[in-house]
C-alpha atoms as a PDB file:
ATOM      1  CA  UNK A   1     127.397 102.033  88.415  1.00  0.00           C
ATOM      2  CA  UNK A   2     127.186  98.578  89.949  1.00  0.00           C
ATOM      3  CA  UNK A   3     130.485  96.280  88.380  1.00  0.00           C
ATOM      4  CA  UNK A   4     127.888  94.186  86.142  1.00  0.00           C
ATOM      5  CA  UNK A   5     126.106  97.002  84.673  1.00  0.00           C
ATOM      6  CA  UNK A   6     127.666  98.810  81.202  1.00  0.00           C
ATOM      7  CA  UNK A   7     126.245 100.231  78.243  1.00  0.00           C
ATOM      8  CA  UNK A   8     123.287  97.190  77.452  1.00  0.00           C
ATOM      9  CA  UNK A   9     123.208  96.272  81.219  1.00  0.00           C
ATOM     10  CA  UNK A  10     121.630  98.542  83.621  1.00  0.00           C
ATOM     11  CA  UNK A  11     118.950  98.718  86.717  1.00  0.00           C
ATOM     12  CA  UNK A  12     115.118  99.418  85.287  1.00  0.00           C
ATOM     13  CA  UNK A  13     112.629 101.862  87.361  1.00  0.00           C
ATOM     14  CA  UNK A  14     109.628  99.802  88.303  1.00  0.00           C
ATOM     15  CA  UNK A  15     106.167 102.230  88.889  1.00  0.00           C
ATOM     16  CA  UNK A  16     104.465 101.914  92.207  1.00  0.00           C
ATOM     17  CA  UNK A  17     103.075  98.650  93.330  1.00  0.00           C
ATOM     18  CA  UNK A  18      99.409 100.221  92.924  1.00  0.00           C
ATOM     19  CA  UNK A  19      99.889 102.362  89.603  1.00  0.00           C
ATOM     20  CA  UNK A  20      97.012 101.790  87.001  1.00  0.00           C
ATOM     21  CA  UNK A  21      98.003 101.474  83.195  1.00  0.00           C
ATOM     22  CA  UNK A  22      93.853 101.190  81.865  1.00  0.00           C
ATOM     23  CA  UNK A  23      94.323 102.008  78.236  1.00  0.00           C
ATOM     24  CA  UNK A  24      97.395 102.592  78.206  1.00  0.00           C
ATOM     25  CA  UNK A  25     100.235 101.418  75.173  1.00  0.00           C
ATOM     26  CA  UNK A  26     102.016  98.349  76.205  1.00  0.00           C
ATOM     27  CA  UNK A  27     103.742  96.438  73.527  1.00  0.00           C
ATOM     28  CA  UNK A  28     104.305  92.818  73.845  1.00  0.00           C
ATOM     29  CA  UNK A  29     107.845  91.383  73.076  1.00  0.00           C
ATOM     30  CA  UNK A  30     108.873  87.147  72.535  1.00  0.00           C
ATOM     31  CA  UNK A  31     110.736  84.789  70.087  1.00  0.00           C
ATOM     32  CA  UNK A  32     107.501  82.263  70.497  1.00  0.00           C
ATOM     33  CA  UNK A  33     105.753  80.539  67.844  1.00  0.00           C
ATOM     34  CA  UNK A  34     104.472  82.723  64.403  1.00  0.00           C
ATOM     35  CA  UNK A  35     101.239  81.517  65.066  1.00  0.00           C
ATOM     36  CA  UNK A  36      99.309  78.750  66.750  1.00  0.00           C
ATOM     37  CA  UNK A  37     101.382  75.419  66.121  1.00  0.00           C
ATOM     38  CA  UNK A  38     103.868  77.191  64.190  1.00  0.00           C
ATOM     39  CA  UNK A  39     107.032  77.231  63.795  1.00  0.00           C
ATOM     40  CA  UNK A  40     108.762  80.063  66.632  1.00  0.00           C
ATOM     41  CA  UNK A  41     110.271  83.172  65.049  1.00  0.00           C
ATOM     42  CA  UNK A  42     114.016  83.638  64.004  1.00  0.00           C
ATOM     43  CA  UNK A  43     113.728  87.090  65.453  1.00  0.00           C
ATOM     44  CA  UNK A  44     112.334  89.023  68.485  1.00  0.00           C
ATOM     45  CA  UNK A  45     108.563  90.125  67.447  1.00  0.00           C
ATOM     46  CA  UNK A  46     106.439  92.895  69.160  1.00  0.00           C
ATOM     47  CA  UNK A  47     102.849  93.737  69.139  1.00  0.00           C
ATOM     48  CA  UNK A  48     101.610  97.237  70.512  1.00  0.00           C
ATOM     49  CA  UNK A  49      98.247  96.163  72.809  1.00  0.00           C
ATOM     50  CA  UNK A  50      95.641  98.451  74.889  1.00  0.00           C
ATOM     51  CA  UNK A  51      96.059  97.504  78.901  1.00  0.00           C
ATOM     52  CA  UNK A  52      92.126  96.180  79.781  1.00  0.00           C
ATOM     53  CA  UNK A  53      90.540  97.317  83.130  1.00  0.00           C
ATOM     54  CA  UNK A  54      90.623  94.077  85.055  1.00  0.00           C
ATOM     55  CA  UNK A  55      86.433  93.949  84.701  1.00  0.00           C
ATOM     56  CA  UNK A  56      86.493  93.531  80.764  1.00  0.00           C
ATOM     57  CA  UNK A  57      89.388  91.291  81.134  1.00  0.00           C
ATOM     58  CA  UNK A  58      87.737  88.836  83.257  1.00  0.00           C
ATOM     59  CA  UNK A  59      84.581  89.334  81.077  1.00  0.00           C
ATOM     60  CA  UNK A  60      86.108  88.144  78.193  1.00  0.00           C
ATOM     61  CA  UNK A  61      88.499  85.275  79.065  1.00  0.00           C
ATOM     62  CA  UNK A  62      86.767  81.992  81.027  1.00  0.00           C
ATOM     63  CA  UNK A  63      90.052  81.758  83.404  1.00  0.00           C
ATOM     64  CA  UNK A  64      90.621  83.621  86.630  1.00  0.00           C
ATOM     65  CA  UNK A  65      92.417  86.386  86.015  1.00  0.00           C
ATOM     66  CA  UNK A  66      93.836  87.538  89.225  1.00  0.00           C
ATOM     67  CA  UNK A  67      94.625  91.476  90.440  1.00  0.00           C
ATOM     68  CA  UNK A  68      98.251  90.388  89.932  1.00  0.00           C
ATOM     69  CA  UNK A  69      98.168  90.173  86.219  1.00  0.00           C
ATOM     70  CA  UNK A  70      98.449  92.991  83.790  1.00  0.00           C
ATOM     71  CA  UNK A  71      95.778  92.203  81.156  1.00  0.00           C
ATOM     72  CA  UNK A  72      96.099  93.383  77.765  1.00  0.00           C
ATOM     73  CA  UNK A  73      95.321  93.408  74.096  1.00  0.00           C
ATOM     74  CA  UNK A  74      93.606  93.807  70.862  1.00  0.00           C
ATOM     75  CA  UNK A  75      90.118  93.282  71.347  1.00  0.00           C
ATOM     76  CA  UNK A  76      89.458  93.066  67.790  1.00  0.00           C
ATOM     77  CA  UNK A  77      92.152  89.983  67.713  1.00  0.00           C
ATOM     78  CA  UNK A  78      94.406  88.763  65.670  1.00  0.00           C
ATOM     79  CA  UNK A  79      97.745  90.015  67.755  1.00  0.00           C
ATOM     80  CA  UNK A  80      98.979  89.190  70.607  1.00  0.00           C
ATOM     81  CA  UNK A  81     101.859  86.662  72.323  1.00  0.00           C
ATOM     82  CA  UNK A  82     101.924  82.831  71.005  1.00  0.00           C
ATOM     83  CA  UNK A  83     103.323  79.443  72.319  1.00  0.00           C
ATOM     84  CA  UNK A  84     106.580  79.607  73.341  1.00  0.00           C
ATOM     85  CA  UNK A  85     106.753  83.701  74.278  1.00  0.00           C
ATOM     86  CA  UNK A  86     106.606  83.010  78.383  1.00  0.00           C
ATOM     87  CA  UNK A  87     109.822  80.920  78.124  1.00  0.00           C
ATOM     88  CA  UNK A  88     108.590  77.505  77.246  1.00  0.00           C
ATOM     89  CA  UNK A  89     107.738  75.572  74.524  1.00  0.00           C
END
């Protein structure tokens, strides 16, 4: 084991570059706002979300969505990530 890693620190196994996730679980993970303007949680909050094929992803949001980004969600709404879960505020 490398000298940094230990019990809570350790390497992760990334899939190959091309591996498809379509409908697949993902769950969504930030300390970002509780909801829109909000105040942004005391705690870590997760959502479980459906990964989109990139067609019904683009479909249903008006900004590019490049091959690069994992799309996913609820399309019924209501969860997903808020202000403040991609590191900024």
């Amino acid at each position: 084991m490398h000298e940094n890693y230990n019990r809570k620190i350790r390497h992760i196994c990334l899939p190959p570059p091309n591996e498809q996730f379509i409908n697949q679980v993902g769950i969504v993970t930030g300390w970002g706002t509780i909801y829109y303007g909000g105040p942004e949680s005391s705690k870590l909050m997760e959502v479980t979300v459906l990964v989109w094929k990139q067609e019904d992803c683009q479909a249903a949001y008006t900004q590019p969505i490049e091959e690069t980004n994992l799309c996913a969600g609820v399309r019924s709404g209501g969860k997903d990530s808020c202000e403040g879960d991609s590191g900024d505020v």
